[in-house]
Protein backbone atom coordinates (compact mmCIF):
# COMPACT_ATOMS: atom_id res chain seq x y z
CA UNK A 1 0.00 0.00 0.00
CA UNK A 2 1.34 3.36 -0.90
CA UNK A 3 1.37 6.35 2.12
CA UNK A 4 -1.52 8.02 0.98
CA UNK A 5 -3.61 4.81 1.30
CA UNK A 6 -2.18 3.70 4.16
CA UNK A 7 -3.20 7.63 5.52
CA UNK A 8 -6.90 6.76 4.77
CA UNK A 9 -7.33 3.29 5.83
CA UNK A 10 -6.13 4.48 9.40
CA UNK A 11 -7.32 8.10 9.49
CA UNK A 12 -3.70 9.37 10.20
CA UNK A 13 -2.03 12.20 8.43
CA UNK A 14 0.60 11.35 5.86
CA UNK A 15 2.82 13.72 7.17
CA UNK A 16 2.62 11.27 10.57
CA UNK A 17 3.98 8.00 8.96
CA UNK A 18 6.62 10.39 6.82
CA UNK A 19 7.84 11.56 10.37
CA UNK A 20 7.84 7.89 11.57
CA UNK A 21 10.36 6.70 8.68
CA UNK A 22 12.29 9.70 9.17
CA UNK A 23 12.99 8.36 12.77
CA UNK A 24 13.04 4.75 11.91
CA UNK A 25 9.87 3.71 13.68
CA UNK A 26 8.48 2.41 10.95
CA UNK A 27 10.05 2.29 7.85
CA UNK A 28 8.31 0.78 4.89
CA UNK A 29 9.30 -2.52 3.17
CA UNK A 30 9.47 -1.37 -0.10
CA UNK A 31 10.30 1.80 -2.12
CA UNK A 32 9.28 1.97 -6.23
CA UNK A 33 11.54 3.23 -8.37
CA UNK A 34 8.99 6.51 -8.47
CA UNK A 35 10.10 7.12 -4.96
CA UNK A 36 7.08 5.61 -3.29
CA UNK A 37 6.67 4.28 0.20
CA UNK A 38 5.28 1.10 -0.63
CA UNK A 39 4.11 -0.23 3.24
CA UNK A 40 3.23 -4.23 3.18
CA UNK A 41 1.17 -6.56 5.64
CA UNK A 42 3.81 -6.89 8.18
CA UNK A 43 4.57 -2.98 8.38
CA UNK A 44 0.64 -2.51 9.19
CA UNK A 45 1.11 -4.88 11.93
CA UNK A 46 4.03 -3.00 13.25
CA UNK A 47 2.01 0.27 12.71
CA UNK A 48 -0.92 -0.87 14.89
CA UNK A 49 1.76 -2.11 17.31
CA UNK A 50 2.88 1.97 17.28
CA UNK A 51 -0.57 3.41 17.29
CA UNK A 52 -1.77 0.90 20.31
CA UNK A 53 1.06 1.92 22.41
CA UNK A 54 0.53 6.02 21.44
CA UNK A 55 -3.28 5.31 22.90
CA UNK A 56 -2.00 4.37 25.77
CA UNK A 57 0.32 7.59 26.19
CA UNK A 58 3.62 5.86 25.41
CA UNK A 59 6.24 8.49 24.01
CA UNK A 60 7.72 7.67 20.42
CA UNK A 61 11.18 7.09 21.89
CA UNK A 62 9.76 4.68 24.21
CA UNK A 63 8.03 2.59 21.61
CA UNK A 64 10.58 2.75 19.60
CA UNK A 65 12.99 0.91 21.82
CA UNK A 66 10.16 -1.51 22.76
CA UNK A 67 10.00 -2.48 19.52
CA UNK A 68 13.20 -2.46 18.63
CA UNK A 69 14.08 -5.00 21.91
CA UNK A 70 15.44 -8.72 20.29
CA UNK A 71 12.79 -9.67 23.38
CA UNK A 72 9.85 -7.80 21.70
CA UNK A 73 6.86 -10.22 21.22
CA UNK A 74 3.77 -8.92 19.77
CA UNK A 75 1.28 -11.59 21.45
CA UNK A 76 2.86 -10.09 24.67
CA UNK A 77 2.56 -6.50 23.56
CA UNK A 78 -1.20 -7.40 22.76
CA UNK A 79 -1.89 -8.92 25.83
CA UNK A 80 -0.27 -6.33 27.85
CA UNK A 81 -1.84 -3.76 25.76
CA UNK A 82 -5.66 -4.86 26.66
CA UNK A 83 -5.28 -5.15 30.08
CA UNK A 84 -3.59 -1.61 30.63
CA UNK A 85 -7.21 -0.30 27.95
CA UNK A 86 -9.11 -2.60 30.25
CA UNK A 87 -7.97 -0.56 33.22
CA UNK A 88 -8.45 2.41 31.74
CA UNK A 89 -12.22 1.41 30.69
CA UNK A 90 -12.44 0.69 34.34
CA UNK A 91 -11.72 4.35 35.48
CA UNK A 92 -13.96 5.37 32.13
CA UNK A 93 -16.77 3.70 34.22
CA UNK A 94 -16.13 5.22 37.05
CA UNK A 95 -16.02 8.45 35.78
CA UNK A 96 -19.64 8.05 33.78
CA UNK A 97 -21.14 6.43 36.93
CA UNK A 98 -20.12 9.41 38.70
CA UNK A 99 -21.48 11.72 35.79
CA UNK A 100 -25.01 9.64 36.06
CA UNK A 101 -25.27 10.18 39.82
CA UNK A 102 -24.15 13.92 39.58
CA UNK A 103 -27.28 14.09 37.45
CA UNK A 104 -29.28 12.37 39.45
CA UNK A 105 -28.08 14.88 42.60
CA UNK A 106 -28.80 17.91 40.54
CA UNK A 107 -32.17 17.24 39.99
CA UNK A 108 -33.06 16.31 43.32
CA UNK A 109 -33.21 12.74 43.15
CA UNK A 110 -30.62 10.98 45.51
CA UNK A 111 -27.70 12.97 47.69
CA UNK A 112 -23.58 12.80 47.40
CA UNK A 113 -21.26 13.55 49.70
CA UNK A 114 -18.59 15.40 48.88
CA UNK A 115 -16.08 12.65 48.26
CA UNK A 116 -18.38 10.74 46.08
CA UNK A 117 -18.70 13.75 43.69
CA UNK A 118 -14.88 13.18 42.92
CA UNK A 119 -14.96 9.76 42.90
CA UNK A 120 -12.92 8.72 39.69
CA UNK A 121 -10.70 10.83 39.37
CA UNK A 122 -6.78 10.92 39.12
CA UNK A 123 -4.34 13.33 38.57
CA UNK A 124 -1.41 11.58 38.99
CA UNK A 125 -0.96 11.05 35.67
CA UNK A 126 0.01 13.48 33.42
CA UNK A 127 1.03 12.62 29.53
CA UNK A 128 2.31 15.70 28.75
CA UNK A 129 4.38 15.83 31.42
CA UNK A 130 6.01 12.83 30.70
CA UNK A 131 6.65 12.98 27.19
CA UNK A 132 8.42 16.43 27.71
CA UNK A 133 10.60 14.65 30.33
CA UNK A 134 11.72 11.51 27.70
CA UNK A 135 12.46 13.86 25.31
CA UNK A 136 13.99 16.81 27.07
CA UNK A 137 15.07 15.65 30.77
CA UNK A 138 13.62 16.42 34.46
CA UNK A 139 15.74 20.01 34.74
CA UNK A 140 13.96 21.55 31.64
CA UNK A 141 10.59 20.49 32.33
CA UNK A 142 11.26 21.49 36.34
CA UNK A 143 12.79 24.80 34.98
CA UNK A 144 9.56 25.63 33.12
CA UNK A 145 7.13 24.20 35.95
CA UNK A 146 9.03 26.69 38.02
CA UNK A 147 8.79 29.43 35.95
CA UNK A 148 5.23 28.90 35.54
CA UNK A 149 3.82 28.96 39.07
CA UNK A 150 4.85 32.67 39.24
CA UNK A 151 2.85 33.31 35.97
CA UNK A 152 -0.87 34.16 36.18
CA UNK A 153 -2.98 31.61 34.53
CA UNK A 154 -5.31 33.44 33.09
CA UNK A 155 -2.68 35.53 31.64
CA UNK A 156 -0.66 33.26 30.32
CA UNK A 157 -3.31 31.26 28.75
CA UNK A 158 -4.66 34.70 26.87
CA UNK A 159 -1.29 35.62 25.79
CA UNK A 160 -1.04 32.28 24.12
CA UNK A 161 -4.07 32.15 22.77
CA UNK A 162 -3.44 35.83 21.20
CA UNK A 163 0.22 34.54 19.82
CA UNK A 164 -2.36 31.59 18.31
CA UNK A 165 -4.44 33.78 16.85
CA UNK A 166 -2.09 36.03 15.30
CA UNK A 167 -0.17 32.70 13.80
CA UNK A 168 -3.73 31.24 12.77
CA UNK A 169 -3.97 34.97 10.61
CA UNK A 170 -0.83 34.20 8.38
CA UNK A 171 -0.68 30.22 8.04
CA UNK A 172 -1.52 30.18 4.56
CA UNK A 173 1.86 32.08 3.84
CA UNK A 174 5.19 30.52 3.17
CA UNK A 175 7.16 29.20 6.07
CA UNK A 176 9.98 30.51 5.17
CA UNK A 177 8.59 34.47 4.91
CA UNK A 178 9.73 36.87 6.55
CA UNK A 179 6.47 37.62 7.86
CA UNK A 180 6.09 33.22 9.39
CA UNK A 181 10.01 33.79 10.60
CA UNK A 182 9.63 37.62 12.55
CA UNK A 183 6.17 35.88 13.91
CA UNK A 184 7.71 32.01 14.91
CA UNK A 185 10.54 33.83 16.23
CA UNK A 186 8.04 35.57 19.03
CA UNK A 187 6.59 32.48 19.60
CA UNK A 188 10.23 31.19 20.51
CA UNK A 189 10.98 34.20 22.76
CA UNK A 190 7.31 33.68 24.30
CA UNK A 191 7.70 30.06 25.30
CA UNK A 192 11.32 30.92 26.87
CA UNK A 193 9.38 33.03 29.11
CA UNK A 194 8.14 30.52 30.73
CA UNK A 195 10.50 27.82 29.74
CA UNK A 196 13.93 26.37 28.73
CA UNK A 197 13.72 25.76 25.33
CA UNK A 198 17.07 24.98 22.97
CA UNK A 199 16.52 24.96 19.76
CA UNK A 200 16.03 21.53 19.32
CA UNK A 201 13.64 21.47 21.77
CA UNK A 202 11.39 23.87 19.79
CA UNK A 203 11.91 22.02 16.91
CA UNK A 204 11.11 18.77 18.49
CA UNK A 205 7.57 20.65 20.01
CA UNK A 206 6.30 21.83 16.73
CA UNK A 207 7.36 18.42 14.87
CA UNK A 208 4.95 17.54 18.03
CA UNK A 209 2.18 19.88 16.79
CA UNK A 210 1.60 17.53 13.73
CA UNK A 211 2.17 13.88 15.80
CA UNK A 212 0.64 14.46 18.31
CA UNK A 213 -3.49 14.33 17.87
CA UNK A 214 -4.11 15.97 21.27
CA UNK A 215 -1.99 19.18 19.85
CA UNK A 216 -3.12 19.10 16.65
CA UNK A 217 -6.58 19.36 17.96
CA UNK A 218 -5.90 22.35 20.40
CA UNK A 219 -4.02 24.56 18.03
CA UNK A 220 -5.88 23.85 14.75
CA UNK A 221 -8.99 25.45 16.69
CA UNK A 222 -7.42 28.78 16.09
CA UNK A 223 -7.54 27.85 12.45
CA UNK A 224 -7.39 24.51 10.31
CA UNK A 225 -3.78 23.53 9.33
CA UNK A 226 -2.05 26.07 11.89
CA UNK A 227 -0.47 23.28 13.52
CA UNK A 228 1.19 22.39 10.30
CA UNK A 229 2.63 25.74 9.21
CA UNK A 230 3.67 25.74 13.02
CA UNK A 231 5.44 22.88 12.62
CA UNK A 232 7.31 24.02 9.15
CA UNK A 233 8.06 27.66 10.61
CA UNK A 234 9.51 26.15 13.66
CA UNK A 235 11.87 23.93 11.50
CA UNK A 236 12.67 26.54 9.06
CA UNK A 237 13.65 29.06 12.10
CA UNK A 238 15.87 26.34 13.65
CA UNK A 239 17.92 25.75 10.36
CA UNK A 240 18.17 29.54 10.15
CA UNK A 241 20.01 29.86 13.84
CA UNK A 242 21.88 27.03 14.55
């Protein structure tokens, strides 16, 4: 199967699988003379392998050693794979249980304590978190959780969302404009107002913007395909000041 069909079947963008040969998670079996990934049966297998493991929050460096491991066996994987969604449909029911009797307490129709109106919730867990850690170490992300804390949220959040907007206003230029570079470049000196980001590290966030579903969703609300022309501008200013 070519890239493009491969892109449909799933429902993941081809610029996603491009970024996964260009890191050697999954590279296809076969290229045509035209230049074509070609992607056979046991590369789809290997893709689900990727896409079962990025469901359950696992970071792209992570998978890619697990699969990588000369101890890697996909039964296994499978196995271990439903029982970590089966705990996680566990909590789902919790949470809807706790939804249906929240209802049920609004309209007059049983009573909740107070503990039993939080009941299913956990916030120990936090994927974004951890992915910024595996791919840029505890003192950056502690740097920028410091940082943070003496921010005002709802400051912060409509600054951002004002540096989105602005972005969303000019993503059907050229990346490499001067107008995408002069406005990536604030978005650089923004997020090192809160944060530690090296270069690669801001390249590695907006290659992030396009992998990523969660951030694809959040920034394209500002405007379809922002996350994309984030991602490009990003790379484009890196090359420009190494």
């Amino acid at each position: 199967m070519k890239v493009s069909e491969v892109a449909k079947l799933i429902g993941i963008s081809v610029r996603t699988l491009h970024y996964y040969d260009e890191i050697g998670l999954l590279e296809p079996d076969t290229i045509s003379e035209n230049s074509y990934r070609l992607y056979s049966d046991r590369n789809l297998q290997r893709l689900q392998q990727i896409l079962f493991f990025r469901e359950l929050g696992f970071p792209l460096k992570e998978i890619t050693q697990i699969l990588g491991s000369s101890n890697f066996d996909r039964i296994e994987a499978l196995e271990m794979q439903r029982e970590m969604l089966q705990e996680r449909r566990k909590k789902t029911d919790q949470l809807i249980a706790t939804i249906d009797q929240t209802i049920q307490y609004e309209k007059g129709e049983i009573q909740m304590t107070k503990a039993e109106r939080f009941k299913g919730f956990n916030f120990d867990h936090n994927d974004y978190e951890e992915e910024a850690r595996e791919r840029w170490g505890d003192d950056a992300v502690d740097a920028s959780k410091r940082k943070m804390k003496k921010l005002n949220q709802t400051e912060l959040e409509a600054q951002m969302n004002e540096r989105f907007r602005t972005l969303a206003t000019i993503r059907h230029l050229d990346p490499t404009s001067v107008e995408a570079q002069a406005a990536i470049a604030g978005w650089f000196k923004e997020l090192n107002q809160f944060g530690n980001y090296s270069l690669e590290a801001f390249q590695g966030l907006g290659e992030m913007y396009v992998t990523d579903e969660r951030f694809t969703k959040n920034i394209d609300q500002f405007g379809k395909g922002l996350a994309q022309f984030m991602c490009d501008s990003m790379r484009v200013y890196v090359e420009r000041n190494k």
